[in-house]
PDB file of N, CA and C in Angstrom:
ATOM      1  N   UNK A   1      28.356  22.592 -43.502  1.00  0.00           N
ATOM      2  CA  UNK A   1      29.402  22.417 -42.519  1.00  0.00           C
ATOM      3  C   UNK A   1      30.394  23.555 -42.672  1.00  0.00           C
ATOM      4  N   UNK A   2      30.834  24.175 -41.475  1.00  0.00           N
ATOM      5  CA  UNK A   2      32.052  25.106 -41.496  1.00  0.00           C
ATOM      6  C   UNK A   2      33.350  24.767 -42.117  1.00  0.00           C
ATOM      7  N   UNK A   3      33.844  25.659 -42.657  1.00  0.00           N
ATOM      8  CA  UNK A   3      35.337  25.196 -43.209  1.00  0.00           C
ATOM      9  C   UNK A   3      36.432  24.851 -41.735  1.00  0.00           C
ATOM     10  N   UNK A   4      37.191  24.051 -42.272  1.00  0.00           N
ATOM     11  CA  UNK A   4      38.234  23.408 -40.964  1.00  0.00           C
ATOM     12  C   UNK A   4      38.810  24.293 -40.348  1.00  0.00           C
ATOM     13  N   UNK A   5      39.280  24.341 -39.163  1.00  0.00           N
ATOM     14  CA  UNK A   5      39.676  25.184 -38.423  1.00  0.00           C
ATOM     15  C   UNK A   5      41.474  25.177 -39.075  1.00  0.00           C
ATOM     16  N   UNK A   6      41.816  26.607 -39.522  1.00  0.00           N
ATOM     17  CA  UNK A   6      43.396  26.782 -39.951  1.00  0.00           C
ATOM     18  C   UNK A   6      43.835  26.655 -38.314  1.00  0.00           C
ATOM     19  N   UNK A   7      45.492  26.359 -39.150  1.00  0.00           N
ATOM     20  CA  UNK A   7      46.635  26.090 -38.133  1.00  0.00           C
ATOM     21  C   UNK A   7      47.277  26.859 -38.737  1.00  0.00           C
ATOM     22  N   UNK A   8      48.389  27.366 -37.461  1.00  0.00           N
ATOM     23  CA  UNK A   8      49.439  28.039 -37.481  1.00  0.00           C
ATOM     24  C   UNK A   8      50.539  27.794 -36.833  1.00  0.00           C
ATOM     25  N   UNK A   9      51.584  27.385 -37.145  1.00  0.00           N
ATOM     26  CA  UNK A   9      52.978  27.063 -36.535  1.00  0.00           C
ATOM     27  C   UNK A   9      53.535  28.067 -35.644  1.00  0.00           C
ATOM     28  N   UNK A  10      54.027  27.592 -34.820  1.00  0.00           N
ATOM     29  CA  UNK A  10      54.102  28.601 -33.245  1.00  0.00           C
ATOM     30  C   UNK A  10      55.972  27.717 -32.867  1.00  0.00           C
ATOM     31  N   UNK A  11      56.361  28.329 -33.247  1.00  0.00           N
ATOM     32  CA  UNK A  11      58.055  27.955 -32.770  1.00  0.00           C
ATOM     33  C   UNK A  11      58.226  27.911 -30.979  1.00  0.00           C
ATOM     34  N   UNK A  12      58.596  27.110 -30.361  1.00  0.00           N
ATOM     35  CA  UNK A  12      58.631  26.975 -28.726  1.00  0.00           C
ATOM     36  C   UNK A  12      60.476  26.356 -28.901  1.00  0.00           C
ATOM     37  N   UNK A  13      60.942  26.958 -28.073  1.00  0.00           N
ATOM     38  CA  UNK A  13      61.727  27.037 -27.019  1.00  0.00           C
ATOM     39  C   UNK A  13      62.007  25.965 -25.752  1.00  0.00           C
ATOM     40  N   UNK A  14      62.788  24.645 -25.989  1.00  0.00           N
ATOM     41  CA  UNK A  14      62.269  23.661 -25.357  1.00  0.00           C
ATOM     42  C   UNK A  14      64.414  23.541 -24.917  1.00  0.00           C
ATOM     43  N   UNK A  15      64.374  24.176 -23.351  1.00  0.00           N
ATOM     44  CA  UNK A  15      65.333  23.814 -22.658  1.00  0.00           C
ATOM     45  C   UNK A  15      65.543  22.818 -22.055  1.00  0.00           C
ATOM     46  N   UNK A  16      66.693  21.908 -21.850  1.00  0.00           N
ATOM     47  CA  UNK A  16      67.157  21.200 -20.941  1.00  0.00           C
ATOM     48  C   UNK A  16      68.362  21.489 -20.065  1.00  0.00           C
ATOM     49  N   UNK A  17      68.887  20.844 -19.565  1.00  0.00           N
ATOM     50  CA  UNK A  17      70.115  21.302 -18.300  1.00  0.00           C
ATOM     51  C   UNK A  17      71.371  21.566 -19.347  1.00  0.00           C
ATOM     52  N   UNK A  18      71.345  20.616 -20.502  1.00  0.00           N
ATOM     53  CA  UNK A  18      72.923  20.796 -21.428  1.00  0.00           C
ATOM     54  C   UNK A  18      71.852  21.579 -22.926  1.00  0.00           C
ATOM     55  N   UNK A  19      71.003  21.309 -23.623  1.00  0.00           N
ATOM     56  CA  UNK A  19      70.782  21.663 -25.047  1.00  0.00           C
ATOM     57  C   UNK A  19      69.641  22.574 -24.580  1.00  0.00           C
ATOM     58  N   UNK A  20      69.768  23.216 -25.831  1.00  0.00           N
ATOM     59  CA  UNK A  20      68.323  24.184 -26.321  1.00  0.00           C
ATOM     60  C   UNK A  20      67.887  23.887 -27.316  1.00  0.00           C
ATOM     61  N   UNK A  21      66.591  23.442 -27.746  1.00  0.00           N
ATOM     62  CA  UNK A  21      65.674  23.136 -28.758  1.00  0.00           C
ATOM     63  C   UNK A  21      64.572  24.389 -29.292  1.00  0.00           C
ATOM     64  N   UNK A  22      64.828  24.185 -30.429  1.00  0.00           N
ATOM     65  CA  UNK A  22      63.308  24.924 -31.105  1.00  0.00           C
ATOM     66  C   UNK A  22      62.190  24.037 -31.877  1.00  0.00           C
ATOM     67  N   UNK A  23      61.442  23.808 -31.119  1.00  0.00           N
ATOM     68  CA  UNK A  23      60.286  22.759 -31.743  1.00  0.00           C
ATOM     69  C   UNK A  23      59.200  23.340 -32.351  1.00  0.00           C
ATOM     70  N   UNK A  24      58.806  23.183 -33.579  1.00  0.00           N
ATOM     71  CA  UNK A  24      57.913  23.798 -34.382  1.00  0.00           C
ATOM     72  C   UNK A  24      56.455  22.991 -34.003  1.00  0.00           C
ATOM     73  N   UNK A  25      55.657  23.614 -33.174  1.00  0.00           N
ATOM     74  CA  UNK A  25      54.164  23.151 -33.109  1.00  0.00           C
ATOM     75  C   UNK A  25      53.501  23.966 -33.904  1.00  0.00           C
ATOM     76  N   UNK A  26      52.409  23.039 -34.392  1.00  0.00           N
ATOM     77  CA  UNK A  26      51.275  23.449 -34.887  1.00  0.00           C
ATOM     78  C   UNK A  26      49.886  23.431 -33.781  1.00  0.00           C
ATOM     79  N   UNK A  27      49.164  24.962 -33.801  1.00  0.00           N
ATOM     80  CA  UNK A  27      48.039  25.180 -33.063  1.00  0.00           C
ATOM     81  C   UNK A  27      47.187  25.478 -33.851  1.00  0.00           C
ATOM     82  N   UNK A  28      46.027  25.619 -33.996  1.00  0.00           N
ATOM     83  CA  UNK A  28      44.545  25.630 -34.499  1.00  0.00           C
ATOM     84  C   UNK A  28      43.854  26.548 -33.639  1.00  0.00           C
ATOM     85  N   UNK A  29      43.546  27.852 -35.041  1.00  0.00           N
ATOM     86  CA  UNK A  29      43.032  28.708 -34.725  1.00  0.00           C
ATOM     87  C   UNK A  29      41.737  29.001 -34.138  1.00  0.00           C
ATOM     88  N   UNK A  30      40.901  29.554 -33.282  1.00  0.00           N
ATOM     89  CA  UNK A  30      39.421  29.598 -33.243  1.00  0.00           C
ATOM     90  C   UNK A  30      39.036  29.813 -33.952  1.00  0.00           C
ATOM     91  N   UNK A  31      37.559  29.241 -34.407  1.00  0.00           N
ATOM     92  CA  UNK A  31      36.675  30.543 -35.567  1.00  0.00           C
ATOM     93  C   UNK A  31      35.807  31.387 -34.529  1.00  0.00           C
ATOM     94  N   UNK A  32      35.376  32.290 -35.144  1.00  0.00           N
ATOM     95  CA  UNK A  32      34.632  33.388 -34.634  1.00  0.00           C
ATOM     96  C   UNK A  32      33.755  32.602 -33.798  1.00  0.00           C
ATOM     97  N   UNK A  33      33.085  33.970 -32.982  1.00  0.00           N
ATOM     98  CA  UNK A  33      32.238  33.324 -31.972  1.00  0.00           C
ATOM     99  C   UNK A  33      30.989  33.125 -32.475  1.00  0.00           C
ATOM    100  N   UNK A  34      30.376  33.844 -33.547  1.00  0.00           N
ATOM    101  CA  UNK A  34      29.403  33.452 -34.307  1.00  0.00           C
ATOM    102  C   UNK A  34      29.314  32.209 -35.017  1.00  0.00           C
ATOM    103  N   UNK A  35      30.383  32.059 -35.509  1.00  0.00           N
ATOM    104  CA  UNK A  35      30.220  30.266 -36.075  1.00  0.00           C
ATOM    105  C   UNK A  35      30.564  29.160 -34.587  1.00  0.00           C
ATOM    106  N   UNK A  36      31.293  29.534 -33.798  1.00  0.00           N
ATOM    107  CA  UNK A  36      30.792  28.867 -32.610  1.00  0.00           C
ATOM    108  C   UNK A  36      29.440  28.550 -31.851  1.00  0.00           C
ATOM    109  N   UNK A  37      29.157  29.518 -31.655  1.00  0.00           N
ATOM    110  CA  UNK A  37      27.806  29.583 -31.395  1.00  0.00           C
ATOM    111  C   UNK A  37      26.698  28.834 -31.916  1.00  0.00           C
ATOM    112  N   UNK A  38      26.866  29.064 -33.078  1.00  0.00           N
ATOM    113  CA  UNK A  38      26.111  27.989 -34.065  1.00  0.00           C
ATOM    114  C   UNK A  38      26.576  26.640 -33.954  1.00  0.00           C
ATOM    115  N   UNK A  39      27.410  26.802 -34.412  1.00  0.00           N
ATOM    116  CA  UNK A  39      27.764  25.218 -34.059  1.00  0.00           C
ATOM    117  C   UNK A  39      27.871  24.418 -32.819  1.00  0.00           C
ATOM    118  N   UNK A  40      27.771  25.652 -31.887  1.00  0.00           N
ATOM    119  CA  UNK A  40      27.115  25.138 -30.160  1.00  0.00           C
ATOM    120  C   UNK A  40      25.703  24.910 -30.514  1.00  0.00           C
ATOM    121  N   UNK A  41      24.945  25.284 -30.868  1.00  0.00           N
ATOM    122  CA  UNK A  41      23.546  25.211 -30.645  1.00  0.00           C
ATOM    123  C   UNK A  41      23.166  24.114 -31.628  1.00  0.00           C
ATOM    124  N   UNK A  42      23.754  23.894 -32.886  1.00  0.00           N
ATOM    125  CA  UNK A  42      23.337  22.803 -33.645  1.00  0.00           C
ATOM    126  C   UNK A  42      23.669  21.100 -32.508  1.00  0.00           C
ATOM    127  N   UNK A  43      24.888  21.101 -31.974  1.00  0.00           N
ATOM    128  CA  UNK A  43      25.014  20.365 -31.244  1.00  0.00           C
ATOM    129  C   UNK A  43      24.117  20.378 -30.012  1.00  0.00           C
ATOM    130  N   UNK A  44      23.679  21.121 -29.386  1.00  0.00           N
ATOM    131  CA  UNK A  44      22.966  21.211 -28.240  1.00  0.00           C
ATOM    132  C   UNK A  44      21.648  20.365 -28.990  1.00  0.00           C
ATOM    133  N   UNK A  45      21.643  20.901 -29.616  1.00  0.00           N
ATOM    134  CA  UNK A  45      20.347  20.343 -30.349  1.00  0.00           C
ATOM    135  C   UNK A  45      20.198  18.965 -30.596  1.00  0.00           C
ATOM    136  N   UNK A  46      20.832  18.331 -31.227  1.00  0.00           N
ATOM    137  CA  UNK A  46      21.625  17.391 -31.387  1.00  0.00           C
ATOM    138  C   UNK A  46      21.426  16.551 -30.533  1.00  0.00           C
ATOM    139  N   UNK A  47      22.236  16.831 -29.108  1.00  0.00           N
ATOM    140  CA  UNK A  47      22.415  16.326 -27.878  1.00  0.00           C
ATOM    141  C   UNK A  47      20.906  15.671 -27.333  1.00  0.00           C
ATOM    142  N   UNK A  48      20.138  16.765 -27.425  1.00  0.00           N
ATOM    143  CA  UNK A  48      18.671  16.842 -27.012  1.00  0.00           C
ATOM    144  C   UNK A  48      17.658  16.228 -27.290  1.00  0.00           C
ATOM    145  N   UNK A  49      18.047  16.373 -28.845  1.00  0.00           N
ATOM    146  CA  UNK A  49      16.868  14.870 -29.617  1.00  0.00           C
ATOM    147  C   UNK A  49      17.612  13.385 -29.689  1.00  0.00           C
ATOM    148  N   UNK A  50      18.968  13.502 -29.056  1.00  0.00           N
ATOM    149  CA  UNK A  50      18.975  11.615 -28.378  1.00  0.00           C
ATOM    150  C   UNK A  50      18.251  11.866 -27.243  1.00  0.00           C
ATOM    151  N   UNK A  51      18.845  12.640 -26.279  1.00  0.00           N
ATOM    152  CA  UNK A  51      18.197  12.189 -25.277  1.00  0.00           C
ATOM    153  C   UNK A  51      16.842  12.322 -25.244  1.00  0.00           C
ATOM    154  N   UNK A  52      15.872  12.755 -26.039  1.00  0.00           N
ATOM    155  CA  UNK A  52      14.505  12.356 -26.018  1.00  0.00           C
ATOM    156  C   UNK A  52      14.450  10.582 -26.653  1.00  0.00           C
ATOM    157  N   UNK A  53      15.310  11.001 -27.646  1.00  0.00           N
ATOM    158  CA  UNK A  53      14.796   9.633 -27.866  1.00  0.00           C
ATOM    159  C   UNK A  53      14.758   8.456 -27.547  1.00  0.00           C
ATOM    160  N   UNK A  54      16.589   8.525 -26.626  1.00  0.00           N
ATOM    161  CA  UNK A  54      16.615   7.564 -25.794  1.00  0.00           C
ATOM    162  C   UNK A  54      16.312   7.446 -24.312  1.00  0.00           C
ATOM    163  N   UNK A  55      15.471   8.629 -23.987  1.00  0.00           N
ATOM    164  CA  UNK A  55      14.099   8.454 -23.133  1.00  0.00           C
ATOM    165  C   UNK A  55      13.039   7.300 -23.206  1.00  0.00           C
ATOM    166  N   UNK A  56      12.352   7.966 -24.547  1.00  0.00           N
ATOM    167  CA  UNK A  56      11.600   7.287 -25.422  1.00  0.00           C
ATOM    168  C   UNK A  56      11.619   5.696 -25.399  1.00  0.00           C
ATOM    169  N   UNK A  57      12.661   5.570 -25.868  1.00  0.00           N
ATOM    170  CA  UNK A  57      13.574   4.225 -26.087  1.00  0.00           C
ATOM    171  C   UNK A  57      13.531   3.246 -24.524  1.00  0.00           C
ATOM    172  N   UNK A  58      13.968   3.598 -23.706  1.00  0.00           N
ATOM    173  CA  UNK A  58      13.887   3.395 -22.276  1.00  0.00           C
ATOM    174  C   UNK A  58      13.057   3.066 -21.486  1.00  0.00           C
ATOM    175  N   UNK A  59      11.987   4.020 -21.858  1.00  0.00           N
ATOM    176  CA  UNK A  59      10.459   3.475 -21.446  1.00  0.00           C
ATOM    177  C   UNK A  59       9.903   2.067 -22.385  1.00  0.00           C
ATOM    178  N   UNK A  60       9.945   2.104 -23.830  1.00  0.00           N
ATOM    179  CA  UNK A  60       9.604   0.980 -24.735  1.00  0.00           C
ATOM    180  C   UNK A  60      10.503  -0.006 -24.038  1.00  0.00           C
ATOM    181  N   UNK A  61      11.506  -0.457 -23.919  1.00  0.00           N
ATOM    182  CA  UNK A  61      11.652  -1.503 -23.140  1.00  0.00           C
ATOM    183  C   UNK A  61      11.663  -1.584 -21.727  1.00  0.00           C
ATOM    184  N   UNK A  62      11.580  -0.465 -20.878  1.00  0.00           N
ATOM    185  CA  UNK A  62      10.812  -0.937 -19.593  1.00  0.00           C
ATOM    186  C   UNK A  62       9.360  -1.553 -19.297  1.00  0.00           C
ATOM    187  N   UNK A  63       8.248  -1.304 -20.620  1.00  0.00           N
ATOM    188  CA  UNK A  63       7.269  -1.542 -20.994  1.00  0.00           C
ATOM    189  C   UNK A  63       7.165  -3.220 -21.310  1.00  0.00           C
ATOM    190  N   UNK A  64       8.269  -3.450 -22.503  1.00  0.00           N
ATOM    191  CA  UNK A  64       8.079  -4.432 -23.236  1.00  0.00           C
ATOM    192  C   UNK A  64       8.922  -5.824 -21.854  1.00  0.00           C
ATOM    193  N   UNK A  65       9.746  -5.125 -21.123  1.00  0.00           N
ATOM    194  CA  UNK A  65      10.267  -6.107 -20.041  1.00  0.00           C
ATOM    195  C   UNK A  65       9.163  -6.344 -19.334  1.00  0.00           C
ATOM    196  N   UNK A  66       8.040  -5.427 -18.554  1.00  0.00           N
ATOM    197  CA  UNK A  66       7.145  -5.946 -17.842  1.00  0.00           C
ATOM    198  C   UNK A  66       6.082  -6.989 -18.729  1.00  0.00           C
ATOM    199  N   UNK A  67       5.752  -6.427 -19.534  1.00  0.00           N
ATOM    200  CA  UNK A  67       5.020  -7.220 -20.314  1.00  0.00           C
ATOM    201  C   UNK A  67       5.522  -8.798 -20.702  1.00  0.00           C
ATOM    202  N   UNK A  68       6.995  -8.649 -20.786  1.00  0.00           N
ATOM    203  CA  UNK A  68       7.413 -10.062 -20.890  1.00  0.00           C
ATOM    204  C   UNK A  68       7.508 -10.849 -19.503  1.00  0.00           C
ATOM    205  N   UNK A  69       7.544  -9.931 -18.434  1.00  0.00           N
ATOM    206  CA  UNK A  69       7.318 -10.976 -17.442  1.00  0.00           C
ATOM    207  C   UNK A  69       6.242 -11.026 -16.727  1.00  0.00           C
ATOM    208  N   UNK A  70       5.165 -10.331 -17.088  1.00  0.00           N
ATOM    209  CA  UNK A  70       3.910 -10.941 -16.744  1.00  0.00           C
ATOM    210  C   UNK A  70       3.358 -12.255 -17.676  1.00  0.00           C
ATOM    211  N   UNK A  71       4.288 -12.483 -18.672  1.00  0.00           N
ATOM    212  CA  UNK A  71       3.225 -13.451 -19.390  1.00  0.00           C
ATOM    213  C   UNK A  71       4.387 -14.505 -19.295  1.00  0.00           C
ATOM    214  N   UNK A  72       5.707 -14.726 -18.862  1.00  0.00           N
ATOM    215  CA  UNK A  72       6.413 -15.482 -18.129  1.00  0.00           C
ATOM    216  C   UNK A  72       5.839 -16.072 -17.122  1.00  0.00           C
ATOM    217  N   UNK A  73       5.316 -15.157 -16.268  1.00  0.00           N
ATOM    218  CA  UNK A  73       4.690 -15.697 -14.865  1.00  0.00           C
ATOM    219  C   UNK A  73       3.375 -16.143 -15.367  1.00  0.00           C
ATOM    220  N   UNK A  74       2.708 -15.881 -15.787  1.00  0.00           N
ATOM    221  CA  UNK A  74       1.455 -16.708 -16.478  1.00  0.00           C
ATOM    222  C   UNK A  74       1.683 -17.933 -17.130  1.00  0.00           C
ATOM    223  N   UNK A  75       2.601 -17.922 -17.804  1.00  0.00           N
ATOM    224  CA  UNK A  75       3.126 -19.416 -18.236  1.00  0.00           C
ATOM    225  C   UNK A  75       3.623 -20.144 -17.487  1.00  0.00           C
ATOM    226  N   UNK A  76       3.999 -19.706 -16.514  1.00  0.00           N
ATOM    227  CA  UNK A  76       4.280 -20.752 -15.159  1.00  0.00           C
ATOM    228  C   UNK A  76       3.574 -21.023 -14.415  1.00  0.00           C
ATOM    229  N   UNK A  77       2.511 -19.669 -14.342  1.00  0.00           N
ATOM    230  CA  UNK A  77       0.770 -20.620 -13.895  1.00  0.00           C
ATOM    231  C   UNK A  77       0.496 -21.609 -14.748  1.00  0.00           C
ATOM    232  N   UNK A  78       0.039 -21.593 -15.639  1.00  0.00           N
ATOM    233  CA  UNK A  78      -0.414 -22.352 -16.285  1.00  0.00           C
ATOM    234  C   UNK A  78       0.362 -23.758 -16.355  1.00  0.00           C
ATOM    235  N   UNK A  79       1.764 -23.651 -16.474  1.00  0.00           N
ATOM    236  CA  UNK A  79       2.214 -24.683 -16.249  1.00  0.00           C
ATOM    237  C   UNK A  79       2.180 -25.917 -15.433  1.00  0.00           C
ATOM    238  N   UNK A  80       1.996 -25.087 -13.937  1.00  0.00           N
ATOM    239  CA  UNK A  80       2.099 -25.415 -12.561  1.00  0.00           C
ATOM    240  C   UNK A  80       0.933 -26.028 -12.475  1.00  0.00           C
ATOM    241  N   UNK A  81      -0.188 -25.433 -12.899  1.00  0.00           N
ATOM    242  CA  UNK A  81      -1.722 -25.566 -12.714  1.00  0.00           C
ATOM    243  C   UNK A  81      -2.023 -27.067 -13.918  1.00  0.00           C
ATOM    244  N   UNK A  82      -1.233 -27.174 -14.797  1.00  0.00           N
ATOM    245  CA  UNK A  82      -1.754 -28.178 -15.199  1.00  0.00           C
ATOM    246  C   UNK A  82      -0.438 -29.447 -15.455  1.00  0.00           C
ATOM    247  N   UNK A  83       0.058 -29.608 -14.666  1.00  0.00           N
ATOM    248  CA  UNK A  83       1.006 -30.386 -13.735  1.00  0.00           C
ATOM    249  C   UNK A  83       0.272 -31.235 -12.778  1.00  0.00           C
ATOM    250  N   UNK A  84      -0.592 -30.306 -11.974  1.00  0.00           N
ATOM    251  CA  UNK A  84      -0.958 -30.778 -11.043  1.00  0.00           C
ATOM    252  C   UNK A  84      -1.943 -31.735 -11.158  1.00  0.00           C
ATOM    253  N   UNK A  85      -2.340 -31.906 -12.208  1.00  0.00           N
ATOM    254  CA  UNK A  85      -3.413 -33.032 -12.688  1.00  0.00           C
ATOM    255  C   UNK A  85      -2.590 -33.751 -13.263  1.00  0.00           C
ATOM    256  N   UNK A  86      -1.533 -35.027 -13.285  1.00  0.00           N
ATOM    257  CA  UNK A  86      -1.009 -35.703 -14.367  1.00  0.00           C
ATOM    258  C   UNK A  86      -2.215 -36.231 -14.669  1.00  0.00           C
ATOM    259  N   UNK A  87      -3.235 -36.747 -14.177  1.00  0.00           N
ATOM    260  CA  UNK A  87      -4.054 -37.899 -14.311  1.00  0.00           C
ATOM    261  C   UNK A  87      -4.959 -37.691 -15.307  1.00  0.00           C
ATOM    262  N   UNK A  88      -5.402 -35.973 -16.010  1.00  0.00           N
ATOM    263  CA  UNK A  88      -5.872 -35.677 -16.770  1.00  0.00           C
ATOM    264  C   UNK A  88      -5.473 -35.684 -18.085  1.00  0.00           C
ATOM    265  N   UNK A  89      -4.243 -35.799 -18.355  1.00  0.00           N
ATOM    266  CA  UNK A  89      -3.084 -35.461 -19.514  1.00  0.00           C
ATOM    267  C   UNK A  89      -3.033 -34.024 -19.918  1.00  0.00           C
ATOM    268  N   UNK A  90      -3.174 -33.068 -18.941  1.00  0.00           N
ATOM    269  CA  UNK A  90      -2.854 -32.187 -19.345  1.00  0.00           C
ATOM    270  C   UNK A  90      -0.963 -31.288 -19.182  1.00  0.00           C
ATOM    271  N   UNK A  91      -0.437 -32.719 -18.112  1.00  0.00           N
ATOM    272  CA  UNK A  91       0.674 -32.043 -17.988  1.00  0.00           C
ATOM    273  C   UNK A  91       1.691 -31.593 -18.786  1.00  0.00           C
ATOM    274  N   UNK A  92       2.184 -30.385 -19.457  1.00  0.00           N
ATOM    275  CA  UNK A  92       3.214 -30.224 -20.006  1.00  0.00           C
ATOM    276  C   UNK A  92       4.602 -30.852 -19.780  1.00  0.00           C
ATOM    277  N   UNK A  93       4.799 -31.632 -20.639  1.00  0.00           N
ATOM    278  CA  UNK A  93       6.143 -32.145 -20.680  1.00  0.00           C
ATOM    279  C   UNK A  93       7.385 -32.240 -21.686  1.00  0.00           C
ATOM    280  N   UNK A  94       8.176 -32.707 -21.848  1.00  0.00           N
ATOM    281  CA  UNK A  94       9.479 -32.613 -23.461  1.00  0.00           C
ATOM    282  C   UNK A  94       8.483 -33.831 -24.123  1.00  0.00           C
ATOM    283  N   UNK A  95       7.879 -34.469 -23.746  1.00  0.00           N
ATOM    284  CA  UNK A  95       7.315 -35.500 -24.309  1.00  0.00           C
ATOM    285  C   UNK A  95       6.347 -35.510 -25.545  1.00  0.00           C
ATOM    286  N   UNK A  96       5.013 -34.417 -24.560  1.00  0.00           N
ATOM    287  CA  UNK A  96       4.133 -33.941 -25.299  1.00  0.00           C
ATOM    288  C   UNK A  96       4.584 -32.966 -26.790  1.00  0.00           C
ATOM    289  N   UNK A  97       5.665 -32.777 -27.154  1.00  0.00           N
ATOM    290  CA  UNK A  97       5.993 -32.191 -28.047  1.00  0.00           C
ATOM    291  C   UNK A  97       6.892 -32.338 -28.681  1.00  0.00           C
ATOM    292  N   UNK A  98       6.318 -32.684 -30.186  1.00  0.00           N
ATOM    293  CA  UNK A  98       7.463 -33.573 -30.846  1.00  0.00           C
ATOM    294  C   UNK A  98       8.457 -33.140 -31.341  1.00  0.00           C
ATOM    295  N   UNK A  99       8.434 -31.651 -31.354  1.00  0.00           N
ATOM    296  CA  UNK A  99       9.249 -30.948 -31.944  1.00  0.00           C
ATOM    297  C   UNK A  99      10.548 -30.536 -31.098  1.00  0.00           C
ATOM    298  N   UNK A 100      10.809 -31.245 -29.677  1.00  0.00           N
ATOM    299  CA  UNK A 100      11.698 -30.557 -28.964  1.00  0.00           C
ATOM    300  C   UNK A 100      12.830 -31.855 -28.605  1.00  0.00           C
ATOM    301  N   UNK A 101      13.878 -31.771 -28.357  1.00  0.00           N
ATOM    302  CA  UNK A 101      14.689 -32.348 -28.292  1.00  0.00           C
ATOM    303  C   UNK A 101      15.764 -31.888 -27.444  1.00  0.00           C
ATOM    304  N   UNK A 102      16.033 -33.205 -26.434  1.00  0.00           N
ATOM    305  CA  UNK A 102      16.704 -32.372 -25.333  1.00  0.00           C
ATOM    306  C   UNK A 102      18.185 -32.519 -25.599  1.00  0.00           C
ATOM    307  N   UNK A 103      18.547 -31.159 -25.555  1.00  0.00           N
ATOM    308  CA  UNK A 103      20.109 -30.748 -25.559  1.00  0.00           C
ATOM    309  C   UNK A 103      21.051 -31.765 -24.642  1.00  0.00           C
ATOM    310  N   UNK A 104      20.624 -32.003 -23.544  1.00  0.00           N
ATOM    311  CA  UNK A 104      21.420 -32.906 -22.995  1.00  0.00           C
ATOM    312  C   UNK A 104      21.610 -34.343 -23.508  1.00  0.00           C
ATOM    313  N   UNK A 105      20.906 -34.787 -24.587  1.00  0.00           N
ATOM    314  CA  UNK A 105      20.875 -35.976 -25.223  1.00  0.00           C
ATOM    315  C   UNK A 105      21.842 -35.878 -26.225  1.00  0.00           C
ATOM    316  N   UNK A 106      22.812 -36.438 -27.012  1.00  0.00           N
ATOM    317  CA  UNK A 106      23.415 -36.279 -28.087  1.00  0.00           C
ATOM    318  C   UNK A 106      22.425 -36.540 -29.651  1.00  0.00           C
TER     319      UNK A 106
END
């Protein structure tokens, strides 16, 4: 990493209609354009491999969303489809499963 950018105190001149002020600011020097540069391009760089990655990233869950709702909608075939037979016992219900318990019940 580059050393910190020095400051230098810069005295300003700060009038109003009755007083005159001298206010001591501090400004921060450039570094050369060679360590700029570099340190432009390390950042560019930088910049570049998020945005690949959160390319990358973007597609994996545009992927993993379709995939979850094709097998959403398949489970609602299936659901639907074996509903339609109560008479078989295949209908899915809170019943058929002992493990579920309905929230609206205390």
């Amino acid at each position: 990493m580059s050393p910190p950018i020095k400051a230098r105190k810069l005295h300003v001149r700060i009038s109003s209609q009755n007083t005159s002020k001298i206010r001591t600011v501090e400004i921060g020097l450039h570094r050369n354009s060679s360590e700029m540069e570099k340190l432009n391009s390390q950042l560019y760089w930088q910049n570049y491999c998020i945005i690949k990655e959160n390319e990358r990233l973007r597609r994996k869950a545009q992927q993993l969303n379709q995939e979850n709702q094709a097998l959403l909608s398949e489970l609602k075939q299936k659901l639907a489809k074996g509903c339609s037979n109560p008479e078989q016992g295949s209908c899915l219900s809170s019943t058929s499963n002992p493990n579920y318990s309905d929230p609206s019940k205390p």
